[in-house]
Protein backbone atom coordinates (compact mmCIF):
# COMPACT_ATOMS: atom_id res chain seq x y z
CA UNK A 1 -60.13 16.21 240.40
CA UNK A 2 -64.20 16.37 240.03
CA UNK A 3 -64.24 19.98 240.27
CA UNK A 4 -62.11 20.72 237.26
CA UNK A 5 -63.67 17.72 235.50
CA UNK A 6 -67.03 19.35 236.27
CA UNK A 7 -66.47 23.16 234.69
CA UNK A 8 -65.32 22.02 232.10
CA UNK A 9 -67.51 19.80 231.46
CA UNK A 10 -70.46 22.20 231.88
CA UNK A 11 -68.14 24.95 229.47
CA UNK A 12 -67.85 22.35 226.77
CA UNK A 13 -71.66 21.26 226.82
CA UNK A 14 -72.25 25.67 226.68
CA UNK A 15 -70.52 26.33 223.89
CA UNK A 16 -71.58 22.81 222.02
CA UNK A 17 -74.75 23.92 222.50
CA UNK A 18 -74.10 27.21 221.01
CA UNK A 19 -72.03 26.25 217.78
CA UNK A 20 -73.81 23.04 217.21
CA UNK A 21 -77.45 25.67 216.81
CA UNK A 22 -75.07 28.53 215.05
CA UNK A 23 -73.66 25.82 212.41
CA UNK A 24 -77.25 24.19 211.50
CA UNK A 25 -78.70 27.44 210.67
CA UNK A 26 -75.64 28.91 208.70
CA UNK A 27 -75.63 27.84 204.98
CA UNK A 28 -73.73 24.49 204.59
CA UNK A 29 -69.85 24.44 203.03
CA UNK A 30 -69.73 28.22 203.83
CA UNK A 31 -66.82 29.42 205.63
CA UNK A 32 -68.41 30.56 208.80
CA UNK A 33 -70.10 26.51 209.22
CA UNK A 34 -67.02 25.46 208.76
CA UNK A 35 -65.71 27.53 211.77
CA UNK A 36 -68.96 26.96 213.91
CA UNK A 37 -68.40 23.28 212.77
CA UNK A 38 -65.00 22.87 214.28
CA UNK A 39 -65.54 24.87 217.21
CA UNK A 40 -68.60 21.98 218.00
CA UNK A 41 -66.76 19.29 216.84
CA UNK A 42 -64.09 20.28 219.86
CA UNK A 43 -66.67 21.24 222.26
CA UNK A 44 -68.64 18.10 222.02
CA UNK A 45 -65.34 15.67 222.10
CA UNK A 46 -64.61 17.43 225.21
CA UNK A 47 -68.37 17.00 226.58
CA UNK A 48 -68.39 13.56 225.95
CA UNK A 49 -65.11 12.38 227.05
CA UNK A 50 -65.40 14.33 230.49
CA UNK A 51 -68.97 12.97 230.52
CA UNK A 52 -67.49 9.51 230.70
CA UNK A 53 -64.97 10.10 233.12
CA UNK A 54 -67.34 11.71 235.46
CA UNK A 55 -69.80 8.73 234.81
CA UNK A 56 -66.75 6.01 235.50
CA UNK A 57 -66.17 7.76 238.95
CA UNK A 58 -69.40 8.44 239.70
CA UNK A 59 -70.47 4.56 238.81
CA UNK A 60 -72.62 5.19 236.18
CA UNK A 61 -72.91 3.12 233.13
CA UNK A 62 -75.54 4.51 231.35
CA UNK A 63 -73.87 7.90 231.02
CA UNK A 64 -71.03 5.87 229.71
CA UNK A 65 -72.48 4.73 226.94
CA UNK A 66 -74.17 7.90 226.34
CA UNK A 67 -71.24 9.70 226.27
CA UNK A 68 -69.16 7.16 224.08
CA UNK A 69 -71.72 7.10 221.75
CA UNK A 70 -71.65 11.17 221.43
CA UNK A 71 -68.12 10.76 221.12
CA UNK A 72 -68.51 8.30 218.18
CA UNK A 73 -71.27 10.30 216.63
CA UNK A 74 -69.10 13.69 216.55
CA UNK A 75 -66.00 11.76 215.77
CA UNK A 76 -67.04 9.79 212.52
CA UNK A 77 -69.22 12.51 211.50
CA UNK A 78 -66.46 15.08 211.55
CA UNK A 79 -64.25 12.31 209.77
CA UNK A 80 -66.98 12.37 206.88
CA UNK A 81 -66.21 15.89 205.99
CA UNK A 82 -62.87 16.47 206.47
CA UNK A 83 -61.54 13.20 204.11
CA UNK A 84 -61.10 14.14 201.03
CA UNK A 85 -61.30 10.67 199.49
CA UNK A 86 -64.28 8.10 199.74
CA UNK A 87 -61.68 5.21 200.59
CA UNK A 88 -62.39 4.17 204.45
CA UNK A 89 -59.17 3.03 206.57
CA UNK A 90 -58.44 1.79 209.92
CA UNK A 91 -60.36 4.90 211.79
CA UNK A 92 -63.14 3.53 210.20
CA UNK A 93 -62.98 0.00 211.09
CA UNK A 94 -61.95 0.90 214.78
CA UNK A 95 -65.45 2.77 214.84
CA UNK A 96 -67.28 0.13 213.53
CA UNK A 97 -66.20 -1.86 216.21
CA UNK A 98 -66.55 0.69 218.92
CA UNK A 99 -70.22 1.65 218.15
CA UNK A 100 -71.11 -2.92 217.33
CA UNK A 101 -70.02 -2.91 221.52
CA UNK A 102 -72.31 -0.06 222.67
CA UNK A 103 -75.06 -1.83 220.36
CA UNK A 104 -74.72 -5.05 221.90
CA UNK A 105 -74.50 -3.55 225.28
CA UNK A 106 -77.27 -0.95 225.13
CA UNK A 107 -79.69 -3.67 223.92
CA UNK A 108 -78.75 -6.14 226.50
CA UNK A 109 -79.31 -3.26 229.26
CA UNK A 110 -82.80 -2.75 227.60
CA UNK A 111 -83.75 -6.07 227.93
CA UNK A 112 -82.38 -6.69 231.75
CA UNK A 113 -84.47 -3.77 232.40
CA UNK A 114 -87.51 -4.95 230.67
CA UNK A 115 -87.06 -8.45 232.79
CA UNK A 116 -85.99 -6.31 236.17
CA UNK A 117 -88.65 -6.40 239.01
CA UNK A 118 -87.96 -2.66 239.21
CA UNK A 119 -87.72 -2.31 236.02
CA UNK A 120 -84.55 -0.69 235.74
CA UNK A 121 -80.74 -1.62 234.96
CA UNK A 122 -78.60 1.21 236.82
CA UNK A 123 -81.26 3.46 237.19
CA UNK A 124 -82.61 3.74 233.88
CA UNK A 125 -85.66 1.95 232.49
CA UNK A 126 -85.20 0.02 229.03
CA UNK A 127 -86.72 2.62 226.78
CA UNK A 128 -83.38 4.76 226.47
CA UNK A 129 -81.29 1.98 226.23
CA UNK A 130 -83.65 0.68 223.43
CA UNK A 131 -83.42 3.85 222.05
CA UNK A 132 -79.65 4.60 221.74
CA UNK A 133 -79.38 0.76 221.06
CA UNK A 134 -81.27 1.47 218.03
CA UNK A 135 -78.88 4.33 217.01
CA UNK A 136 -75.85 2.61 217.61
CA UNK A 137 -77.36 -0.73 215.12
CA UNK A 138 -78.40 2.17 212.54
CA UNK A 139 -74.93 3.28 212.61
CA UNK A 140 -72.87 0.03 212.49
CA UNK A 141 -75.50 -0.86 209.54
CA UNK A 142 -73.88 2.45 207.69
CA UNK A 143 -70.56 1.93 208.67
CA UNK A 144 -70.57 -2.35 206.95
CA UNK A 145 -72.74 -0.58 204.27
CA UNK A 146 -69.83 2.16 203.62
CA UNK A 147 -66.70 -0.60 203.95
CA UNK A 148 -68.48 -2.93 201.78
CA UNK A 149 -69.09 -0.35 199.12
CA UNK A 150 -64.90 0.81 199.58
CA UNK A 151 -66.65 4.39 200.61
CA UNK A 152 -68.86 6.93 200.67
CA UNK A 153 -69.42 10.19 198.79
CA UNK A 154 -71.85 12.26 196.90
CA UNK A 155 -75.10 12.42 198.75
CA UNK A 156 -74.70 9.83 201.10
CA UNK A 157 -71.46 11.41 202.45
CA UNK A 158 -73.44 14.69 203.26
CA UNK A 159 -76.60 12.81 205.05
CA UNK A 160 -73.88 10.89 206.90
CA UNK A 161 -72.23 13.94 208.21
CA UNK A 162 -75.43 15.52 209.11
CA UNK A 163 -77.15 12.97 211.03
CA UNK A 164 -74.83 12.17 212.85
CA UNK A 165 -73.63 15.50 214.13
CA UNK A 166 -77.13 16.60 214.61
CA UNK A 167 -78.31 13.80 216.55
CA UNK A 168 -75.18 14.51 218.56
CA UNK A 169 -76.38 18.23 219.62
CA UNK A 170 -79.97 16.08 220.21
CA UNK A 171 -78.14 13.63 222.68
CA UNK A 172 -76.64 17.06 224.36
CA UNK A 173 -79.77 19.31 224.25
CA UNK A 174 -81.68 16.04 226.03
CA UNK A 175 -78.97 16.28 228.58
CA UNK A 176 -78.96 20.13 229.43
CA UNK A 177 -82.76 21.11 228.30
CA UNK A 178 -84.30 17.86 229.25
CA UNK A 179 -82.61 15.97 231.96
CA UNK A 180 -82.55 19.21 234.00
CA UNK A 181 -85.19 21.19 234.07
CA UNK A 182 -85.22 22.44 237.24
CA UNK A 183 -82.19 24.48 236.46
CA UNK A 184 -84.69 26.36 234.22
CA UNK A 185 -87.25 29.37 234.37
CA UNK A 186 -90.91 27.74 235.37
CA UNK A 187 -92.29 29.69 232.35
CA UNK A 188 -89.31 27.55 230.22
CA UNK A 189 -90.65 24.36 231.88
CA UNK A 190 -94.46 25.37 231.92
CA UNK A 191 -94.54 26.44 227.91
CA UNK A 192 -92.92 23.55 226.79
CA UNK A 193 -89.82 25.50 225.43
CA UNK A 194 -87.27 23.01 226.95
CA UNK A 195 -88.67 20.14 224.58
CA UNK A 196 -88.76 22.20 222.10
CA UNK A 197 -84.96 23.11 222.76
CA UNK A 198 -84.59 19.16 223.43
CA UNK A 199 -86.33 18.31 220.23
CA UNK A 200 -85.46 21.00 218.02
CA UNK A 201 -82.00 19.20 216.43
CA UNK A 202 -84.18 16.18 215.25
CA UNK A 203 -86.80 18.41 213.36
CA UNK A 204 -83.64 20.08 211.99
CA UNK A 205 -82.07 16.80 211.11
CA UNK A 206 -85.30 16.02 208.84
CA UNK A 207 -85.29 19.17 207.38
CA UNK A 208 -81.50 19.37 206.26
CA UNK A 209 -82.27 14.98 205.10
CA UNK A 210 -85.09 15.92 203.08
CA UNK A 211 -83.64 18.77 201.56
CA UNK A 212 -79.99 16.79 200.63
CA UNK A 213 -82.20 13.77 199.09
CA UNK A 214 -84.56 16.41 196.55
CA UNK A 215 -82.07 19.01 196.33
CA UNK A 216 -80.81 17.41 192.68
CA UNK A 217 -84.29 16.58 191.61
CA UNK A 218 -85.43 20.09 192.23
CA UNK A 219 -82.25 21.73 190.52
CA UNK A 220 -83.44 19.07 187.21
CA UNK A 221 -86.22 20.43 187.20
CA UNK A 222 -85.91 24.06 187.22
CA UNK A 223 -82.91 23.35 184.25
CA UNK A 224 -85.52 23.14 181.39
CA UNK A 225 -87.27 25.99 181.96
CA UNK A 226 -84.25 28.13 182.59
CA UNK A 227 -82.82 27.00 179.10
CA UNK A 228 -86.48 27.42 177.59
CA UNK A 229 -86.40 31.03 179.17
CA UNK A 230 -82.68 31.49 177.79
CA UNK A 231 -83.28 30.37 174.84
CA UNK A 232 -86.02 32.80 174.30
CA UNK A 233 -83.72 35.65 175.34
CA UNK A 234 -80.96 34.71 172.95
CA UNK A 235 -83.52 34.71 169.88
CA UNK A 236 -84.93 37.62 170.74
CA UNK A 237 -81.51 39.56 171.39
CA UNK A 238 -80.57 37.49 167.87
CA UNK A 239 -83.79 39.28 166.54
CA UNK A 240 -83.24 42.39 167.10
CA UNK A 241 -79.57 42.52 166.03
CA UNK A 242 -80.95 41.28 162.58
CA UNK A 243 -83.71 44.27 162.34
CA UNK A 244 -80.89 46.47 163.27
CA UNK A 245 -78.35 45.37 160.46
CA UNK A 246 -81.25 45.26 157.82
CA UNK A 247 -82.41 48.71 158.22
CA UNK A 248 -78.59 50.16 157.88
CA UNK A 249 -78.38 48.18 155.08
CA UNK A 250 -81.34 49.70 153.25
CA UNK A 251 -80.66 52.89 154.29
């Protein structure tokens, strides 16, 4: 049962991989993200759901919560763009509660690691559970934020979506570019291009944030001077049309 478990595992996290980097760089709501979107929205759900059931058999809790917090991320995320209205319902609430769980537990795992003699809680040391941890409180605090407020839309509703699917291809690039670098080139490990690989959706996921929160203010701005400059065409072609009637006239 492994074996099968185990290609497709390592099929799902391939083609993740390759979507997830296709659909950041294509230009968002186009029709070709879209595809590239659902194609990693799959792949990843199947990553991280044979990631756990590996991990169960295996005996390995850390992977668990890594790969039920992927799940979460792609799940909710994916949810964000496909509802068409801002009202949240029981999917939402079920999530909440899934990601307070891996909260609680991935902070309590950091902190029985910082207190271990080895210093480690199932062979991890507490600065990856602290890590996750703090992902999984920075997304229950947007998931009370967006049932509190009855929804989400507008520009919050975008920077939802893309955080959370692009910290999803992060948790994924970690695990293939990262985790296992010896499966690697030593010119890949020796140049540093597998943390770049690693690192490369969170420099994306700033880029895409910034540009979402001053996209508006930059299209205000550039609105006056594009009326000023129409404006200035339309009395000059107003102008002219004058000049042109006058002379008839007179002649």
């Amino acid at each position: 049962m492994r074996s099968p478990l185990l290609v497709l595992h390592i099929c799902a996290g391939t083609l993740g991989m390759l979507s997830g980097f296709v659909a950041v760089f294509l230009r968002k709501g186009s029709r070709q993200h879209g595809l590239a979107g659902n194609v990693f929205v799959i792949a990843m759900l199947c990553l991280s759901s044979t990631g756990v059931f590996l991990a169960i058999m295996k005996s390995q809790p850390g992977n668990i919560l890594g790969g039920t917090l992927t799940f979460y991320l792609v799940a909710t995320a994916w949810m964000t763009a496909r509802r068409r209205d801002a009202k949240p319902g029981i999917f939402d609430r079920g999530a909440l509660l899934v990601v307070l769980g891996l909260a609680a537990v991935e902070v309590t795992c950091g902190l029985e690691a910082a207190m271990s003699p080895t210093g480690l809680t199932y062979d991890y040391p507490p600065g990856p559970y602290f890590f996750l941890g703090s992902v999984a409180v920075l997304a229950t605090a947007g998931d009370v934020r967006m049932l509190v407020r009855g929804g989400i839309s507008g520009k919050q509703r975008i920077a939802r979506h893309l955080w959370r699917m692009c910290f999803a291809l992060f948790i994924a690039a970690a695990s293939i570019f990262m985790a296992r670098q010896r499966l690697f080139p030593d010119l890949m490990r020796k140049t540093g291009a597998l943390l770049f690989l690693s690192f490369l959706p969170l420099m994306l996921m700033i880029f895409w944030l910034v540009r979402v929160r001053f996209a508006n203010a930059y299209k205000r701005m550039s609105i006056p001077t594009n009326s000023a400059a129409y404006s200035r065409r339309a009395s000059t072609s107003s102008s002219r049309r004058g000049w042109v009637w006058l002379r008839q006239r007179l002649s």
